[in-house]
C-alpha atoms as a PDB file:
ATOM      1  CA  UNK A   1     129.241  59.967  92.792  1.00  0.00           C
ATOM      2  CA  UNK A   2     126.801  62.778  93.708  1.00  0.00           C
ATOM      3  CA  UNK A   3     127.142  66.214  93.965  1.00  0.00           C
ATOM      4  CA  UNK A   4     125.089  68.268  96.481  1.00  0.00           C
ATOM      5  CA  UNK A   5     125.012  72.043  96.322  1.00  0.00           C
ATOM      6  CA  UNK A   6     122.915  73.012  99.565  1.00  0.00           C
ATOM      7  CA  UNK A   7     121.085  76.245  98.465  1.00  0.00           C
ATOM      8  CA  UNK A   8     121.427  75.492  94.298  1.00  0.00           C
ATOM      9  CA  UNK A   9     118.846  71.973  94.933  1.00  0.00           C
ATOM     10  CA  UNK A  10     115.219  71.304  94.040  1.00  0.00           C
ATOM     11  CA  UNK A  11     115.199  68.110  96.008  1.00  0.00           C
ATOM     12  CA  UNK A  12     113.824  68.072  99.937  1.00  0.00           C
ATOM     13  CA  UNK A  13     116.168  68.656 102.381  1.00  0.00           C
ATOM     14  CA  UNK A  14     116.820  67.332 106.001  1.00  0.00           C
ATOM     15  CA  UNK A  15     118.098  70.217 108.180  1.00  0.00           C
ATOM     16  CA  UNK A  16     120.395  69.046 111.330  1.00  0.00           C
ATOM     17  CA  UNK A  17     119.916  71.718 112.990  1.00  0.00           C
ATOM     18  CA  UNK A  18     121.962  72.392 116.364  1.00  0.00           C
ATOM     19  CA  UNK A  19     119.957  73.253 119.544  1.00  0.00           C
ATOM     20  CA  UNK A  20     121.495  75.030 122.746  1.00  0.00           C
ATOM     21  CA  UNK A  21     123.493  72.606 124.967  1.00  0.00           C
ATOM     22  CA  UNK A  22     121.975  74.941 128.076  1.00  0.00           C
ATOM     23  CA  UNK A  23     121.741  78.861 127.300  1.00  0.00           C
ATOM     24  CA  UNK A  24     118.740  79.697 125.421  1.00  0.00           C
ATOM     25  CA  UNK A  25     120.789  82.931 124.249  1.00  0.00           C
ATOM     26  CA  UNK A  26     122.999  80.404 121.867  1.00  0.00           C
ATOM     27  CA  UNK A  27     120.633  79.631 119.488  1.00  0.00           C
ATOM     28  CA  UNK A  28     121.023  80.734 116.035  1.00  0.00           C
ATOM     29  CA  UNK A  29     118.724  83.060 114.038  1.00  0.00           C
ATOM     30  CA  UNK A  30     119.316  80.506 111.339  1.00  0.00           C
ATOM     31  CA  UNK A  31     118.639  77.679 113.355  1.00  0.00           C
ATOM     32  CA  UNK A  32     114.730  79.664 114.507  1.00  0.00           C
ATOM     33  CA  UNK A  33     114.244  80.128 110.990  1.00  0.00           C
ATOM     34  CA  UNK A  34     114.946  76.461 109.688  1.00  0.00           C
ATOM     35  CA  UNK A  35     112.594  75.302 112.383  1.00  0.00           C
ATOM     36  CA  UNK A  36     109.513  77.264 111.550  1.00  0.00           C
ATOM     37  CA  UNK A  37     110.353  76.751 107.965  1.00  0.00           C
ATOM     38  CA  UNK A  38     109.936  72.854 107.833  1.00  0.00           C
ATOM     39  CA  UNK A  39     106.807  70.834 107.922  1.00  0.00           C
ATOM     40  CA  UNK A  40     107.630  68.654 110.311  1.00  0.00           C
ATOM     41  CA  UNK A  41     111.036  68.644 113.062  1.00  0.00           C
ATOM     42  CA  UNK A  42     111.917  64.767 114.308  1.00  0.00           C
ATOM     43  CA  UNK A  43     113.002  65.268 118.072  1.00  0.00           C
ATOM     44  CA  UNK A  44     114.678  63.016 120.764  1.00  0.00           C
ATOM     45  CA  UNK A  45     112.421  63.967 123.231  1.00  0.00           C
ATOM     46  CA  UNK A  46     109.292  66.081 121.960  1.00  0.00           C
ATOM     47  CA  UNK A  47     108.590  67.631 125.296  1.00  0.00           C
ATOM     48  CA  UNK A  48     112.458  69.117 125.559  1.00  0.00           C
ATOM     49  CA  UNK A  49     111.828  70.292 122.076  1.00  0.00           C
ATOM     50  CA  UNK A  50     108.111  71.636 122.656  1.00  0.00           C
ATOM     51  CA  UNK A  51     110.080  74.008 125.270  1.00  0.00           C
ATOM     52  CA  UNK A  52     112.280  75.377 122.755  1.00  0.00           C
ATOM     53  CA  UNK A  53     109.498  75.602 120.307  1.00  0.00           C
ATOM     54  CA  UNK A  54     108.102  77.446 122.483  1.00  0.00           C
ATOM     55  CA  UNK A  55     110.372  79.941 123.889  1.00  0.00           C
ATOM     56  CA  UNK A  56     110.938  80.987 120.081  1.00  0.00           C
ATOM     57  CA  UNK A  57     107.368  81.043 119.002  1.00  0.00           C
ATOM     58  CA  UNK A  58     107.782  77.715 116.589  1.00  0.00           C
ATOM     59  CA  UNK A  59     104.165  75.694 115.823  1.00  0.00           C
ATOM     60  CA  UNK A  60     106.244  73.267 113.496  1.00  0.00           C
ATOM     61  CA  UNK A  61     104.911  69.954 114.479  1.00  0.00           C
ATOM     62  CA  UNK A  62     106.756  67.249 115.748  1.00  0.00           C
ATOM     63  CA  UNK A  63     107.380  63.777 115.942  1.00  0.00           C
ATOM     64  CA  UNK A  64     110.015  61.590 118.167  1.00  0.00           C
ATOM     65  CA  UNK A  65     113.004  60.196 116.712  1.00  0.00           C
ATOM     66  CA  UNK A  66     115.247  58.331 119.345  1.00  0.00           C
ATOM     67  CA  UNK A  67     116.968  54.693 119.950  1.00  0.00           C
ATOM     68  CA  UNK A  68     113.764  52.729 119.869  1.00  0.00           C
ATOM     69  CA  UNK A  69     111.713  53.914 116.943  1.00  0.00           C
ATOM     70  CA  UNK A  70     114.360  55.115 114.933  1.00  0.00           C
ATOM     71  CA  UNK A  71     114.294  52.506 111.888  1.00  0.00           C
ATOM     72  CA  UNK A  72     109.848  52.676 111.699  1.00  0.00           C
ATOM     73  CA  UNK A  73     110.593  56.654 112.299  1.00  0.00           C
ATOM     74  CA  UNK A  74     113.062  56.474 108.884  1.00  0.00           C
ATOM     75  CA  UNK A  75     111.009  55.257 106.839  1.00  0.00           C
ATOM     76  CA  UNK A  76     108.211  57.656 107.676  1.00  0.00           C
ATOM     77  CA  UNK A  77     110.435  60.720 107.640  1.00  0.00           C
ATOM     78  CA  UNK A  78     111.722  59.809 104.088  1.00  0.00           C
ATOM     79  CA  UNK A  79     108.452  59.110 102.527  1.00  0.00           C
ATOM     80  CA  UNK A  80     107.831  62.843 103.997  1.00  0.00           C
ATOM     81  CA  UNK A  81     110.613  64.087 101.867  1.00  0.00           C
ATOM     82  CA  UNK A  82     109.648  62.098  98.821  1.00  0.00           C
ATOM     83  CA  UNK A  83     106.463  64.099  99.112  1.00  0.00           C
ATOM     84  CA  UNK A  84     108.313  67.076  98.811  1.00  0.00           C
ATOM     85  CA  UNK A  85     108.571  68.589 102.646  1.00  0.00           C
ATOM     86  CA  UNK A  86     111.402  69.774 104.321  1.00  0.00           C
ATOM     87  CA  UNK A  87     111.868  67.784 107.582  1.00  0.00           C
ATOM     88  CA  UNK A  88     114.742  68.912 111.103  1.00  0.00           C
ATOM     89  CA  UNK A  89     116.133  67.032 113.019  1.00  0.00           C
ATOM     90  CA  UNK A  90     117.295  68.111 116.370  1.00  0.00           C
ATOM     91  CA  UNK A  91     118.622  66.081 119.807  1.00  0.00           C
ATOM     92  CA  UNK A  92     117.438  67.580 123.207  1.00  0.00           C
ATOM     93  CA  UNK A  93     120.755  69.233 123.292  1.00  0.00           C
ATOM     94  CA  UNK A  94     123.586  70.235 120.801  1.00  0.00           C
ATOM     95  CA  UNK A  95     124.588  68.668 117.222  1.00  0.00           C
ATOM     96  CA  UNK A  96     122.409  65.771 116.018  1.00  0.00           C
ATOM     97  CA  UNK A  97     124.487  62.678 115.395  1.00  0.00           C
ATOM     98  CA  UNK A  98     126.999  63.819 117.912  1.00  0.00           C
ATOM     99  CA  UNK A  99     126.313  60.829 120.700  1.00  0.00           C
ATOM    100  CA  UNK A 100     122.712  60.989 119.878  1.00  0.00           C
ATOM    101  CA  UNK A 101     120.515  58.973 116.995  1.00  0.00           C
ATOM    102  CA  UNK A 102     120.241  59.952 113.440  1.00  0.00           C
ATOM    103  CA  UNK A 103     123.292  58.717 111.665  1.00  0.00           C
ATOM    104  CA  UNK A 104     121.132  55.641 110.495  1.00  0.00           C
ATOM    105  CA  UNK A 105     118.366  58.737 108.757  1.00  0.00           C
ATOM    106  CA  UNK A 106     121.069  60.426 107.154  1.00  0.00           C
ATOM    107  CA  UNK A 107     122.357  57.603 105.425  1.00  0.00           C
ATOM    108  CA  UNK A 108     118.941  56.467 104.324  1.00  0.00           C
ATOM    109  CA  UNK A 109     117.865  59.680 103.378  1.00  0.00           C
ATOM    110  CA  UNK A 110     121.071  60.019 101.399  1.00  0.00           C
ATOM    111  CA  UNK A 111     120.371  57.081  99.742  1.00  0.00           C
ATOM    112  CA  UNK A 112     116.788  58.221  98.482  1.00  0.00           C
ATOM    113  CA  UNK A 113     118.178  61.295  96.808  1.00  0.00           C
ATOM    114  CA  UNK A 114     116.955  64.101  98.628  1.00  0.00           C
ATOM    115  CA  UNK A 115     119.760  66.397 100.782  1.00  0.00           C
ATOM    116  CA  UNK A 116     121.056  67.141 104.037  1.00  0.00           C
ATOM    117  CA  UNK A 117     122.076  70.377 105.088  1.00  0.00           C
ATOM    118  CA  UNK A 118     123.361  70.967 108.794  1.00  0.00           C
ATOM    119  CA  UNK A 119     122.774  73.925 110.742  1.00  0.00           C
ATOM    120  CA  UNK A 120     125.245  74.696 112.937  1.00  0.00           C
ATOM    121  CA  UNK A 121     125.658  75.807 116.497  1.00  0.00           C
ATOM    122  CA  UNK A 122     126.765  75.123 119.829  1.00  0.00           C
ATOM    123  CA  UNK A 123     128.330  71.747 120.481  1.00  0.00           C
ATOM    124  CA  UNK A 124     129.621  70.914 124.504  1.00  0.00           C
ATOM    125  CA  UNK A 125     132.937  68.440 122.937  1.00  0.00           C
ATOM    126  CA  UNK A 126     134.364  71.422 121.508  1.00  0.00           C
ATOM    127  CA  UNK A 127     133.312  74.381 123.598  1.00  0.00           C
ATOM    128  CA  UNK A 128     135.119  72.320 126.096  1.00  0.00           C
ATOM    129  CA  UNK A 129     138.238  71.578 124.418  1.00  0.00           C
ATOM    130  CA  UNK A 130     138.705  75.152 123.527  1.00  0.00           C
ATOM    131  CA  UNK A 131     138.856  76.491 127.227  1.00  0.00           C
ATOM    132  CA  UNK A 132     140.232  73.173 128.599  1.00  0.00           C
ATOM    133  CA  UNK A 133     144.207  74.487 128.021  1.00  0.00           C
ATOM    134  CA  UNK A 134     145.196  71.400 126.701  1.00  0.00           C
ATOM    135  CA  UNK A 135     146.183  70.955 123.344  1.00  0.00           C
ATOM    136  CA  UNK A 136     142.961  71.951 120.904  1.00  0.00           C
ATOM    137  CA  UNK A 137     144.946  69.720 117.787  1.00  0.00           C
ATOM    138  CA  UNK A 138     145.066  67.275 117.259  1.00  0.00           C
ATOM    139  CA  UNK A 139     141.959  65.622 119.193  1.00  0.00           C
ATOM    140  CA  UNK A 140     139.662  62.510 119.204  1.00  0.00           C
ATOM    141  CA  UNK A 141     136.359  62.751 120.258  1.00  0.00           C
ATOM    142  CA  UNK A 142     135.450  59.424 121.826  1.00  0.00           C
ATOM    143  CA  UNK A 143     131.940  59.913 122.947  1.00  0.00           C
ATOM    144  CA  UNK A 144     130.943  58.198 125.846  1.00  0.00           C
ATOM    145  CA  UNK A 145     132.733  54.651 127.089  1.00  0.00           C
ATOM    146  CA  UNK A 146     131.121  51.739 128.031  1.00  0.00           C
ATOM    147  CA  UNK A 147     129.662  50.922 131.392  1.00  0.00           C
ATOM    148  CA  UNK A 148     131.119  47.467 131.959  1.00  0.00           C
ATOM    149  CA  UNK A 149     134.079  48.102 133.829  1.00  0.00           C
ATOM    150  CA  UNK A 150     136.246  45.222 131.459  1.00  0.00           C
ATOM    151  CA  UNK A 151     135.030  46.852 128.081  1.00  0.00           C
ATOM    152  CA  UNK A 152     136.159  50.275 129.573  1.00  0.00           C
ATOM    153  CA  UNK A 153     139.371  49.519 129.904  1.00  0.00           C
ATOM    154  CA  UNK A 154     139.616  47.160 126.395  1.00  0.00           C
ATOM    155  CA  UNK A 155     138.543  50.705 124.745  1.00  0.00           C
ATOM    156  CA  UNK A 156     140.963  52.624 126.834  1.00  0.00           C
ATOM    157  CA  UNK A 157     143.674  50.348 126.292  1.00  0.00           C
ATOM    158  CA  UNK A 158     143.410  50.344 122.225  1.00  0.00           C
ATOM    159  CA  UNK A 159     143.873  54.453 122.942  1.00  0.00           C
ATOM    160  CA  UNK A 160     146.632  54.896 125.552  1.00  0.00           C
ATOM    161  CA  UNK A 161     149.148  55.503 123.178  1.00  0.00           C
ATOM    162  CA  UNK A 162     147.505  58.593 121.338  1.00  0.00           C
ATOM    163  CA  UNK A 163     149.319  62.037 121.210  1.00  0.00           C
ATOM    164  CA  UNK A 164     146.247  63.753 120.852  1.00  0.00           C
ATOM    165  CA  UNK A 165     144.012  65.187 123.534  1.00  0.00           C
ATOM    166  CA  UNK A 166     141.215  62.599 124.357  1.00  0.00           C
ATOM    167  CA  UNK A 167     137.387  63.910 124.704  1.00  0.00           C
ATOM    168  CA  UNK A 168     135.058  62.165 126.401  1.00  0.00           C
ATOM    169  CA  UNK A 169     130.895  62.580 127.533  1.00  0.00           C
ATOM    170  CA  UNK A 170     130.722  60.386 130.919  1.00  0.00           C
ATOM    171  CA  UNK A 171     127.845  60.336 133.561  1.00  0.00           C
ATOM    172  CA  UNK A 172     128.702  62.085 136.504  1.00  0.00           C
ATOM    173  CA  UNK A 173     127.817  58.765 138.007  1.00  0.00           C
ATOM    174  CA  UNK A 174     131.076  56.752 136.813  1.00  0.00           C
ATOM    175  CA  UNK A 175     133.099  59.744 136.023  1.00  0.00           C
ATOM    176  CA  UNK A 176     135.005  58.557 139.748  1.00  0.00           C
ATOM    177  CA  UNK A 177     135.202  55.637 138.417  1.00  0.00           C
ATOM    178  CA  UNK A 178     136.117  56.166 134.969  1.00  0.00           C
ATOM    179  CA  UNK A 179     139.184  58.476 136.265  1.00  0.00           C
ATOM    180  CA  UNK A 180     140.324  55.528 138.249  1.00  0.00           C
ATOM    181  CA  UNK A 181     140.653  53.370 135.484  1.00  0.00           C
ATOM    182  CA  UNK A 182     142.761  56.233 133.307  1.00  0.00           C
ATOM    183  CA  UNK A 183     144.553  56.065 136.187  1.00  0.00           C
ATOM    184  CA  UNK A 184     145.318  52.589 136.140  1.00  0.00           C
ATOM    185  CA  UNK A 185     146.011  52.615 132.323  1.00  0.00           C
ATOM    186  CA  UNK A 186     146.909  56.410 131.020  1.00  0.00           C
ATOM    187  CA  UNK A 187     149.292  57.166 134.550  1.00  0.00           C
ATOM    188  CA  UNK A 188     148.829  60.659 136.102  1.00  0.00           C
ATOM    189  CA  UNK A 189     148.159  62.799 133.250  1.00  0.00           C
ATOM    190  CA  UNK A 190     146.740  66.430 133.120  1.00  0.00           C
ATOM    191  CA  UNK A 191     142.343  66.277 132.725  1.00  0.00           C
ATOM    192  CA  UNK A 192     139.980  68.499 132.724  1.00  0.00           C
ATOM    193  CA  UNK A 193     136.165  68.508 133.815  1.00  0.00           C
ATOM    194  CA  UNK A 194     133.814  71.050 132.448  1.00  0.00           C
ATOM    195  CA  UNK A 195     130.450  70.825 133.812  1.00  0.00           C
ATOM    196  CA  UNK A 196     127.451  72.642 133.083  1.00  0.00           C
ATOM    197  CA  UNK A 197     128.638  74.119 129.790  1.00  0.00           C
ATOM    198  CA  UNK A 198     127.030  77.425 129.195  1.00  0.00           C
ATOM    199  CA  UNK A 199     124.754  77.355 132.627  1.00  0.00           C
ATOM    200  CA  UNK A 200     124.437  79.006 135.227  1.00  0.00           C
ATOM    201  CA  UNK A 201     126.641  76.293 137.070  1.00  0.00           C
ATOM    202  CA  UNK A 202     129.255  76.368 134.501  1.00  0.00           C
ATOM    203  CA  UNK A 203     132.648  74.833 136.006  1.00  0.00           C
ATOM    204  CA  UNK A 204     136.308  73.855 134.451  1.00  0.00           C
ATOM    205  CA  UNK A 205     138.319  71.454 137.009  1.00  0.00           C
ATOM    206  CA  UNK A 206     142.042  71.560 135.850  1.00  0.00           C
ATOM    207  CA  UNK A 207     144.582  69.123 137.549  1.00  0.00           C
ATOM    208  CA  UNK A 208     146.541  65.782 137.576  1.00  0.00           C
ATOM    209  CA  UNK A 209     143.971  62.574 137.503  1.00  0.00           C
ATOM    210  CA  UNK A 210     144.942  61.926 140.936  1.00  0.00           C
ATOM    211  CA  UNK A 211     144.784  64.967 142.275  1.00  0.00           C
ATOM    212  CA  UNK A 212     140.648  65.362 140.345  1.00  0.00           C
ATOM    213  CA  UNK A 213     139.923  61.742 141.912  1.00  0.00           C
ATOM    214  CA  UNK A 214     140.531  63.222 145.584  1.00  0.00           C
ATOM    215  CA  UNK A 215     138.880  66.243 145.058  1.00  0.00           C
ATOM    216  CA  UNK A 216     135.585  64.668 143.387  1.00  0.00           C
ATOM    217  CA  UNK A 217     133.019  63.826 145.799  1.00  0.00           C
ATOM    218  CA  UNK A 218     129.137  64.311 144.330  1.00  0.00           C
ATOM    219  CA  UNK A 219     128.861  65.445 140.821  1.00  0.00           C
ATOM    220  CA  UNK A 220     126.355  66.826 139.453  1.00  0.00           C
ATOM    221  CA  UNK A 221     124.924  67.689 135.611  1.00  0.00           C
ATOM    222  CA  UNK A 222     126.651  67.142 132.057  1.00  0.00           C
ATOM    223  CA  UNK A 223     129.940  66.521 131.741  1.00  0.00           C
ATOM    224  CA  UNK A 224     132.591  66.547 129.561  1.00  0.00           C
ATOM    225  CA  UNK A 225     135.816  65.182 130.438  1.00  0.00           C
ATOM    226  CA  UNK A 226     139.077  65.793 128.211  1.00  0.00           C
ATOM    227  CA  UNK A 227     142.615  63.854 128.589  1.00  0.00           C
ATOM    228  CA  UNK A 228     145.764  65.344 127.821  1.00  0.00           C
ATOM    229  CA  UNK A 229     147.362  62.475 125.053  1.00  0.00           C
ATOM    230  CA  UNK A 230     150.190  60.507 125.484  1.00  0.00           C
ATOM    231  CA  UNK A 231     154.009  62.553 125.418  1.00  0.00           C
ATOM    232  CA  UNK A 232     156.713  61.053 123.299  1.00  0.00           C
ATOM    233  CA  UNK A 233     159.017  60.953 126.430  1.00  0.00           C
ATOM    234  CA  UNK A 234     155.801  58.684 128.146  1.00  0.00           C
ATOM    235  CA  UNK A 235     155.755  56.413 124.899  1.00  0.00           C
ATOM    236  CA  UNK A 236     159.953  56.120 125.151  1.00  0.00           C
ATOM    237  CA  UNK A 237     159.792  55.324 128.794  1.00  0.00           C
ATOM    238  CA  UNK A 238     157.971  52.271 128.235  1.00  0.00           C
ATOM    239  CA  UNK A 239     160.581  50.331 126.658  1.00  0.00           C
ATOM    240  CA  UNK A 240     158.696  47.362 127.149  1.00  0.00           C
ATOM    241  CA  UNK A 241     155.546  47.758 124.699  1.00  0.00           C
ATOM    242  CA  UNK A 242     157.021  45.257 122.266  1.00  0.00           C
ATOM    243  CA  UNK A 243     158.097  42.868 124.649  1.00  0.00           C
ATOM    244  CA  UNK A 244     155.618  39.502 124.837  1.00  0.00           C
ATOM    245  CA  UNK A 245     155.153  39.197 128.722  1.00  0.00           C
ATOM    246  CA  UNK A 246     157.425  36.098 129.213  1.00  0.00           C
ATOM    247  CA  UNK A 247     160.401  38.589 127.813  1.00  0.00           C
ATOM    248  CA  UNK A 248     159.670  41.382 130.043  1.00  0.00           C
ATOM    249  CA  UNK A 249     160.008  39.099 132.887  1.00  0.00           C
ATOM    250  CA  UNK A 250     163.213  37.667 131.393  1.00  0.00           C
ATOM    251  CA  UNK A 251     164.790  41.350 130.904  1.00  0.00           C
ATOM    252  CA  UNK A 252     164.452  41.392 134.877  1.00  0.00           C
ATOM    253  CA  UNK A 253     165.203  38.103 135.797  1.00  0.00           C
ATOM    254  CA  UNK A 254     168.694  38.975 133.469  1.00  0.00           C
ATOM    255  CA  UNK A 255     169.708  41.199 135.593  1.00  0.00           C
ATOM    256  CA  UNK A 256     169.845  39.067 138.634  1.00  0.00           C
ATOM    257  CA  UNK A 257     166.230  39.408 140.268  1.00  0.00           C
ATOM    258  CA  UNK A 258     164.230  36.108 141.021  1.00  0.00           C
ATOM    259  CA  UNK A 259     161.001  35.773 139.211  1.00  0.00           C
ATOM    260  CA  UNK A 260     158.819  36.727 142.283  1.00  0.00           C
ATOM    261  CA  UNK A 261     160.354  39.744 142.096  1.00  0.00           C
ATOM    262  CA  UNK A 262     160.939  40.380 138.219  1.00  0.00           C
ATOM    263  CA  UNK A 263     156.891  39.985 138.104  1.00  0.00           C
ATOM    264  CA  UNK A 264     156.603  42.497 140.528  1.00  0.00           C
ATOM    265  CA  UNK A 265     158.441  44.782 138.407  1.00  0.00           C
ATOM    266  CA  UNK A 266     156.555  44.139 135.528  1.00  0.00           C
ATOM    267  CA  UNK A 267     153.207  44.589 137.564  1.00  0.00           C
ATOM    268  CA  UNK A 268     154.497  48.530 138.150  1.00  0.00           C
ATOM    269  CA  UNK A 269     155.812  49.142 134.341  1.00  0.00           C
ATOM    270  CA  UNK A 270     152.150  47.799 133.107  1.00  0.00           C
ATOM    271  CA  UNK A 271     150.163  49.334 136.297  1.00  0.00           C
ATOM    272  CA  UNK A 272     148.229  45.975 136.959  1.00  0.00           C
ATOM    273  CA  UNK A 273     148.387  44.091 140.281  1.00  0.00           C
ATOM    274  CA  UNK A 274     151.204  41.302 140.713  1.00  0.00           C
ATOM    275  CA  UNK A 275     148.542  38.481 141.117  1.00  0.00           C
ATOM    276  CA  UNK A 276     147.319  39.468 137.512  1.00  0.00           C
ATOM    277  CA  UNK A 277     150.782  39.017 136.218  1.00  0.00           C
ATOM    278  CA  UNK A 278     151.878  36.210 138.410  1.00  0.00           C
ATOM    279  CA  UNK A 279     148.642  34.368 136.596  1.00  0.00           C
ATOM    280  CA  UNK A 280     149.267  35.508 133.211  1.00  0.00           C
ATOM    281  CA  UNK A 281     153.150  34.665 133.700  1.00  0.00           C
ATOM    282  CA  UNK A 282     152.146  30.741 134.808  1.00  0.00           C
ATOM    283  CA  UNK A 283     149.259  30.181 132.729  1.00  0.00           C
ATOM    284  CA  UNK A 284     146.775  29.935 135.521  1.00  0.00           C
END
């Protein structure tokens, strides 16, 4: 067990400090002063950072930190603190860690003894929750999904069933897509898309997933896209979770149907085309 007091420690520390996620104006005094305070500040992109450095009047050097350097860029950062200098992190936009690199540091630097003090600020996941008007708790964060259309809906799938509002970061290149696959697997619940958080383009879409997927046509800029979770009366109408497949055809075929059409009624309870089931049901 170890005990860190942030401001009571002799050790080096590694700020995570939290950059704007678009207005300048939302960066913290505390947040300027950590950055010219450090020796060095460990960047996703030094030439976003440069910017900000230089909009605030900060000569801290810098050095990249992203994907693809991240474990040589570790060990280099941490020798830096076993030297004795304060080092920041920051990602081009909002909270380190949050969908960005730098979990991997933390836990090494951790490990090494010296501390790690966040500075916080503006974060787009939340700022987007709280105007959304769906329910702020409880939530999940998700981050972003994954591209391939078949591990999509695999990570949808394992969260269908969660009462509490689902947050996601999606390109506004699949975000058509993505919709059409909660579709498919949530049903027509309420989502919300807020774009441009804190710019100039700032804009909250409200409405029913099918009513967002006919209104979409080109979007543009960061997005964040929220999910109301799953009502109790949605989880009771679908008496048939428990059922294996071969019994939720039988409860239809019971009551007088042939299977033909029992498997089309099982297609509409689980939202998946009747071919899918008819193969599933015969083992093709």
């Amino acid at each position: 067990m170890r005990i860190q007091k942030s401001f009571q420690q002799e050790k080096a520390t590694l700020y995570l400090v939290t950059t704007p996620i678009g207005n300048l104006s939302d960066m913290t005094p505390r947040a300027v002063e950590t950055l010219k305070k450090v020796a060095l500040i460990a960047s996703e992109d030094t030439r976003v950072t440069k910017k900000l450095c230089n909009h605030f009047l900060i000569d801290t050097p810098l050095t990249s930190y992203h994907e693809h350097n991240k474990f040589q860029k570790t060990s280099a950062i941490i020798d830096k603190l076993n030297a004795g200098y304060d080092v920041a992190l920051v990602s081009d936009a909002g909270m380190p860690l949050i969908s960005d690199p730098g979990d991997k540091l933390v836990e090494e630097v951790l490990k090494s003894g010296n501390a790690v003090v966040p500075i916080p600020g503006a974060n787009a996941a939340l700022t987007a929750l709280i105007a959304s008007g769906l329910a702020p708790l409880p939530f999940l964060f998700f981050g972003f999904l994954e591209r391939q259309k078949s591990k999509k809906k695999n990570e949808l799938q394992t969260i269908k069933n969660l009462d509490a509002t689902l947050i996601f970061y999606e390109s506004p290149y699949r975000l058509k897509e993505t919709l059409t696959i909660m579709l498919e697997i949530f049903g027509d619940r309420q989502v919300v898309i807020a774009r441009e958080i804190t710019k100039i383009y700032e804009e909250f879409i409200r409405g029913k997933t099918s009513e967002i997927i006919d209104y979409l046509t080109e979007v543009k800029g960061e997005v964040v896209l929220l999910v109301e979770g799953q009502k109790e009366a949605d989880v009771a109408d679908e008496w048939w979770l428990d059922l294996t497949l071969d019994e939720h055809v039988m409860h239809y075929k019971a009551k007088g149907l042939k299977t033909n059409e029992a498997i089309k009624h099982v297609a509409g309870d689980l939202k998946k085309s009747r071919q899918e089931i008819y193969k599933e049901y015969h083992h093709e």
